[in-house]
C-alpha atoms as a PDB file:
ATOM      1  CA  UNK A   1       0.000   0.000   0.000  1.00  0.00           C
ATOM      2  CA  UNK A   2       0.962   3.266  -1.162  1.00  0.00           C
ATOM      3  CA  UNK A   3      -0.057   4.575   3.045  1.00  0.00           C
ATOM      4  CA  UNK A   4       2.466   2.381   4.117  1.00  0.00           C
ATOM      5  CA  UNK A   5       5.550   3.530   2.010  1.00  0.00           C
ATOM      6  CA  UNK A   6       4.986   7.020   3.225  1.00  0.00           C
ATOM      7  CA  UNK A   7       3.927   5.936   7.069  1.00  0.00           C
ATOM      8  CA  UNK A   8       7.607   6.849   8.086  1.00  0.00           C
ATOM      9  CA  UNK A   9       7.607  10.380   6.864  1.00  0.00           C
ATOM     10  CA  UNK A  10       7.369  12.949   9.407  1.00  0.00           C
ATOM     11  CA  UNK A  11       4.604  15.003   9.137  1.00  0.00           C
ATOM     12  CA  UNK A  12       5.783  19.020   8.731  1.00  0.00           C
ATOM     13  CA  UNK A  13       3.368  21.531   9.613  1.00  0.00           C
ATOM     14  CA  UNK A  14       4.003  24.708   7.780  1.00  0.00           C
ATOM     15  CA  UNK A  15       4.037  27.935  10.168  1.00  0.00           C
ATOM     16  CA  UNK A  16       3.350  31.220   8.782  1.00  0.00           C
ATOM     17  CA  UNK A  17       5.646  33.431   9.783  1.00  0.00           C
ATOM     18  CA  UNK A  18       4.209  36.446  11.985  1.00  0.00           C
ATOM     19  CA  UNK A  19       4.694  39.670  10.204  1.00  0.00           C
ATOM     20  CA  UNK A  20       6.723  42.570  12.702  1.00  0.00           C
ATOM     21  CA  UNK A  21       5.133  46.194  12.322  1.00  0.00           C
ATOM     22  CA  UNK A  22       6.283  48.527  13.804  1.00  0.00           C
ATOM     23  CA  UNK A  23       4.038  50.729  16.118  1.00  0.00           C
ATOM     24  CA  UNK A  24       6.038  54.343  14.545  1.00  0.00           C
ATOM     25  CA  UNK A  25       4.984  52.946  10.779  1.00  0.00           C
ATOM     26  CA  UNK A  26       1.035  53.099  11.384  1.00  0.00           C
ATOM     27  CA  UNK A  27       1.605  57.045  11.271  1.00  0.00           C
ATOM     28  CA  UNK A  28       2.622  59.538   9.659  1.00  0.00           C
ATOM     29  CA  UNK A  29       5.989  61.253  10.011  1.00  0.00           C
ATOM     30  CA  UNK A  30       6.290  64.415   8.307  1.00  0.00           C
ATOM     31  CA  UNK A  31      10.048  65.243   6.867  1.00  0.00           C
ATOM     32  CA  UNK A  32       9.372  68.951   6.168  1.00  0.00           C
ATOM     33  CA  UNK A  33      10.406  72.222   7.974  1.00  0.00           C
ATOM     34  CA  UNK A  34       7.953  73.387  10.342  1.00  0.00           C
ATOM     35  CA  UNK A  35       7.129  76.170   8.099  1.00  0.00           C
ATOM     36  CA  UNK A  36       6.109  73.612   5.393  1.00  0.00           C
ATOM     37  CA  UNK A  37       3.937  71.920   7.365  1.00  0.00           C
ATOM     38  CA  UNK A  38       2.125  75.462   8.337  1.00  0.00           C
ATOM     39  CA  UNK A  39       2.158  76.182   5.030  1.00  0.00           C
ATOM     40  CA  UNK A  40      -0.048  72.786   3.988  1.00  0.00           C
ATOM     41  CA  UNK A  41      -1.949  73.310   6.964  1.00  0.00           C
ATOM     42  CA  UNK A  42      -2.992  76.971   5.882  1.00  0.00           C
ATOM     43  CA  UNK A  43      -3.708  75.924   2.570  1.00  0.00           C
ATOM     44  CA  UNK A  44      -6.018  72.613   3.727  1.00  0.00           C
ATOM     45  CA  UNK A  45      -7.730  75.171   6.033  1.00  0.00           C
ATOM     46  CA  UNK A  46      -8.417  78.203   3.379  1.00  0.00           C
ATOM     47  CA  UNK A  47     -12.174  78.681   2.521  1.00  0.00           C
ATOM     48  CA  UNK A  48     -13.920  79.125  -0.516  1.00  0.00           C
ATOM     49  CA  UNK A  49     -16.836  80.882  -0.399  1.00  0.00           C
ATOM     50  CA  UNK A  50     -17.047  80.764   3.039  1.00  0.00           C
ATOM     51  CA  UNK A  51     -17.193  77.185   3.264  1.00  0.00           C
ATOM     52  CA  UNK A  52     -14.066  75.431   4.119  1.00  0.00           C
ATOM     53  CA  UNK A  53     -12.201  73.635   1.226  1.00  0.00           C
ATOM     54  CA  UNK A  54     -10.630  69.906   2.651  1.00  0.00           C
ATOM     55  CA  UNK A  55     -10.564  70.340   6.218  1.00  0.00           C
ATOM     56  CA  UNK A  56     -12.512  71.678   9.424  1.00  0.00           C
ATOM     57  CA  UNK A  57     -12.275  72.291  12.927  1.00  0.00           C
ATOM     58  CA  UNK A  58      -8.622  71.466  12.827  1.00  0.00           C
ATOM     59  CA  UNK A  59      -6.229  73.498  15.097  1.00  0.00           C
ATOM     60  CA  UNK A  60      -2.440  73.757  14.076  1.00  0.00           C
ATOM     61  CA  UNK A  61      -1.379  71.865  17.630  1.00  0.00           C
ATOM     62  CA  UNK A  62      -3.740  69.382  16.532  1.00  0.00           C
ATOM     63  CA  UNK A  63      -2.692  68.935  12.986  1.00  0.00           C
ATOM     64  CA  UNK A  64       0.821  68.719  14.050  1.00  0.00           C
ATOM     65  CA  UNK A  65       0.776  66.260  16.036  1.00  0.00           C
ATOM     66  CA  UNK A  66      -1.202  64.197  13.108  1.00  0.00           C
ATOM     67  CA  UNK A  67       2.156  64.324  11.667  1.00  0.00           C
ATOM     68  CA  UNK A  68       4.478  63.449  14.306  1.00  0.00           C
ATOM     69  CA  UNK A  69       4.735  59.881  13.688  1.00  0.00           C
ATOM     70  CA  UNK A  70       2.980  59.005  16.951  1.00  0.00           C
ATOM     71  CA  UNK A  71      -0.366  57.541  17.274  1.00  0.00           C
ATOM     72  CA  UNK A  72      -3.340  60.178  16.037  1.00  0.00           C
ATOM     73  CA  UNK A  73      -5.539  60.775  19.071  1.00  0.00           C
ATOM     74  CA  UNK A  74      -8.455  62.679  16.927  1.00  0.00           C
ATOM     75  CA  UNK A  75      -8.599  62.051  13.666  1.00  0.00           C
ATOM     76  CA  UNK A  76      -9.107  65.015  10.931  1.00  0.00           C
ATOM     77  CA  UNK A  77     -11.983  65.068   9.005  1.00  0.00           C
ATOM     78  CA  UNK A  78     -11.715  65.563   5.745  1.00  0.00           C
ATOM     79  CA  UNK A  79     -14.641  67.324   4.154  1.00  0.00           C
ATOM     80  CA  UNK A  80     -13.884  67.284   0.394  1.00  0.00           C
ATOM     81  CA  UNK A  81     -14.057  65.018  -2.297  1.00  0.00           C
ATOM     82  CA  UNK A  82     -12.355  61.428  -1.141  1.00  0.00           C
ATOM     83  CA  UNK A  83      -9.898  61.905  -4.400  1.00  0.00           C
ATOM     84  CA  UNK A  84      -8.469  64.902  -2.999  1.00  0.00           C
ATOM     85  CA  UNK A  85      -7.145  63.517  -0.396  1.00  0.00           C
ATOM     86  CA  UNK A  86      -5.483  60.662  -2.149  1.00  0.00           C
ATOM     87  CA  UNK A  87      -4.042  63.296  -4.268  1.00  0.00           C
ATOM     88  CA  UNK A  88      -2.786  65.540  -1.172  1.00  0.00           C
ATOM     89  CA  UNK A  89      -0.692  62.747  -0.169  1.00  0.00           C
ATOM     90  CA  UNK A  90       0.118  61.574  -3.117  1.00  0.00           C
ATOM     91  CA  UNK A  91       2.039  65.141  -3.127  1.00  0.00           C
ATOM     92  CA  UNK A  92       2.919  64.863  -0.021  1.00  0.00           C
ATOM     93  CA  UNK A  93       5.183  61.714  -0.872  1.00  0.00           C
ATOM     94  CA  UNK A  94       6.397  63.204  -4.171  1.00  0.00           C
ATOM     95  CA  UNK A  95       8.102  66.012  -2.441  1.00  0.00           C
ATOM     96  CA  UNK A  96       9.706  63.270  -0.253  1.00  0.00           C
ATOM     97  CA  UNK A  97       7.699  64.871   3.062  1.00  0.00           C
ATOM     98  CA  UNK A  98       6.351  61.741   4.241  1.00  0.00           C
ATOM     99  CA  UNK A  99       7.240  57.906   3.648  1.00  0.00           C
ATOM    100  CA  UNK A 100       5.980  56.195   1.317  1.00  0.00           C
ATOM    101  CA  UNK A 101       5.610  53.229   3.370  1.00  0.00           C
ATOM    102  CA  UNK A 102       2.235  51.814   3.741  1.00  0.00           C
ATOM    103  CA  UNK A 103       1.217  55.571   2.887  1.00  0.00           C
ATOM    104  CA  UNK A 104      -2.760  54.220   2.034  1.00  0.00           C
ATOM    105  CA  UNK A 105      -3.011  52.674   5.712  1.00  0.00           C
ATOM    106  CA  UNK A 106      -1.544  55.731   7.780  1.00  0.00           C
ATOM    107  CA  UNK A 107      -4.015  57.772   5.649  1.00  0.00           C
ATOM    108  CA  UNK A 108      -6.687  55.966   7.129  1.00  0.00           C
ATOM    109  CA  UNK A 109      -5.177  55.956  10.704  1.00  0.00           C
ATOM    110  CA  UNK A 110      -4.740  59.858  10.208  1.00  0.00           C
ATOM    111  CA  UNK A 111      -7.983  61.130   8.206  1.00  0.00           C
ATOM    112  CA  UNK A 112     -11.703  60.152   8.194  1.00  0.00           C
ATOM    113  CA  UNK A 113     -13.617  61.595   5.296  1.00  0.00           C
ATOM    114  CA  UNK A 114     -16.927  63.584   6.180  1.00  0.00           C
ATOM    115  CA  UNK A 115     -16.974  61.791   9.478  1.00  0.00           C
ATOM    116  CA  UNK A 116     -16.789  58.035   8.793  1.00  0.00           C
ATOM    117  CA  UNK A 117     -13.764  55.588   8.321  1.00  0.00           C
ATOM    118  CA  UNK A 118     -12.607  54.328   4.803  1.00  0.00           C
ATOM    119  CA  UNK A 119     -10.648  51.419   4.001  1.00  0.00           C
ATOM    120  CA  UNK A 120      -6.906  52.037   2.873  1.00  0.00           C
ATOM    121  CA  UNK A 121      -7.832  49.801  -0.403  1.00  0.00           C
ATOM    122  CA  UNK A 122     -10.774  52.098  -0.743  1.00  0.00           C
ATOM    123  CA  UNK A 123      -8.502  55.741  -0.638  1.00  0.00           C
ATOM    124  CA  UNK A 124      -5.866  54.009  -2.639  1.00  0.00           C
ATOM    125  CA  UNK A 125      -7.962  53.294  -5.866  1.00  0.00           C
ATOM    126  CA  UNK A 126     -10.253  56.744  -5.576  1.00  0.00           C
ATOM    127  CA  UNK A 127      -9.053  58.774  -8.192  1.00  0.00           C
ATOM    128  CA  UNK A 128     -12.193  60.526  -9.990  1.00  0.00           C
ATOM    129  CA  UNK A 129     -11.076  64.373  -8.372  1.00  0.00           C
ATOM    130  CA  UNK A 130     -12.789  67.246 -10.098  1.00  0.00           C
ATOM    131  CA  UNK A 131     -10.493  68.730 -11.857  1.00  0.00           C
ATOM    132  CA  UNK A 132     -10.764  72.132 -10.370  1.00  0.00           C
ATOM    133  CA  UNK A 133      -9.758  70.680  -7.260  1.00  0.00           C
ATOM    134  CA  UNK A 134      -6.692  69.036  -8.544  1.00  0.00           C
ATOM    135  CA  UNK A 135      -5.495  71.944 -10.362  1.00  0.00           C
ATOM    136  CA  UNK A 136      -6.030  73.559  -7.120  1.00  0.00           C
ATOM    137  CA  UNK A 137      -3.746  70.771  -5.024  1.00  0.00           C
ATOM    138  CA  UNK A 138      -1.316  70.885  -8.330  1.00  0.00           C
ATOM    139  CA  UNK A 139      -0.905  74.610  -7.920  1.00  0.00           C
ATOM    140  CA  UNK A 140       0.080  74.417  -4.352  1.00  0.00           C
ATOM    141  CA  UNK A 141       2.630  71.746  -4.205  1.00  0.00           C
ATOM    142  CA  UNK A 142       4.436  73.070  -7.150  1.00  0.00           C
ATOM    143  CA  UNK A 143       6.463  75.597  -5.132  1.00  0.00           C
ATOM    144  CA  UNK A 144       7.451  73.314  -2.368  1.00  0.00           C
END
């Protein structure tokens, strides 16, 4: 019998191995100046016609710390289109002021859009932006 042959074989389980993440790469780290990071925060905050623009109720302090690479407290709510975002930090990792490490799932550890969580698979693929709105996010970045 073919059972008996093989009857002497050990029998290997196969383990996955556990994957190590680190706590610091679930958040963003900004790699700007200071005055950079004022700078995208003063632009995220401006407000067009009289309603604000990507982002709301948002102090500096707060929005800092967002970026510190440490776990996000309060997440920021991010009140325009979803492809806006993806295309903020898209420029954000261009310029080389963030990692590009796992970029889609810090996004969704760091924002919520119009008050309810998204998936990082979700933000990642969301790319229909009005067009206004990316000239508008183009126009910015180019000068950093």
């Amino acid at each position: 019998k073919l059972e008996d042959v093989f009857s002497f074989l050990p029998i290997i389980k196969y383990k996955k191995p556990k994957k190590k993440i680190q706590k610091s790469l679930k958040y963003f780290k900004f790699k700007g100046s200071s005055k950079q990071l004022q700078d995208i925060y003063d632009f995220l905050m401006l407000k067009d016609f009289s309603k604000e623009v990507f982002i709301t109720d948002v102090s500096f302090e707060r929005f800092q710390d967002c970026f510190s690479g440490k776990k996000v407290k309060s997440k920021i709510n991010w009140i325009a289109q979803q492809p806006t975002l993806r295309l903020t930090i898209i420029k954000l990792k261009e310029y080389d002021l963030i990692d590009k490490t796992d970029m889609w799932g810090k996004t969704r550890n760091t924002f919520i859009h119009k008050g309810k969580e998204f998936s990082a698979e979700n933000i990642s693929k969301n790319n229909a932006i009005n067009s206004l709105m990316e000239i508008k996010i183009n126009s910015f970045f180019k000068d950093f």
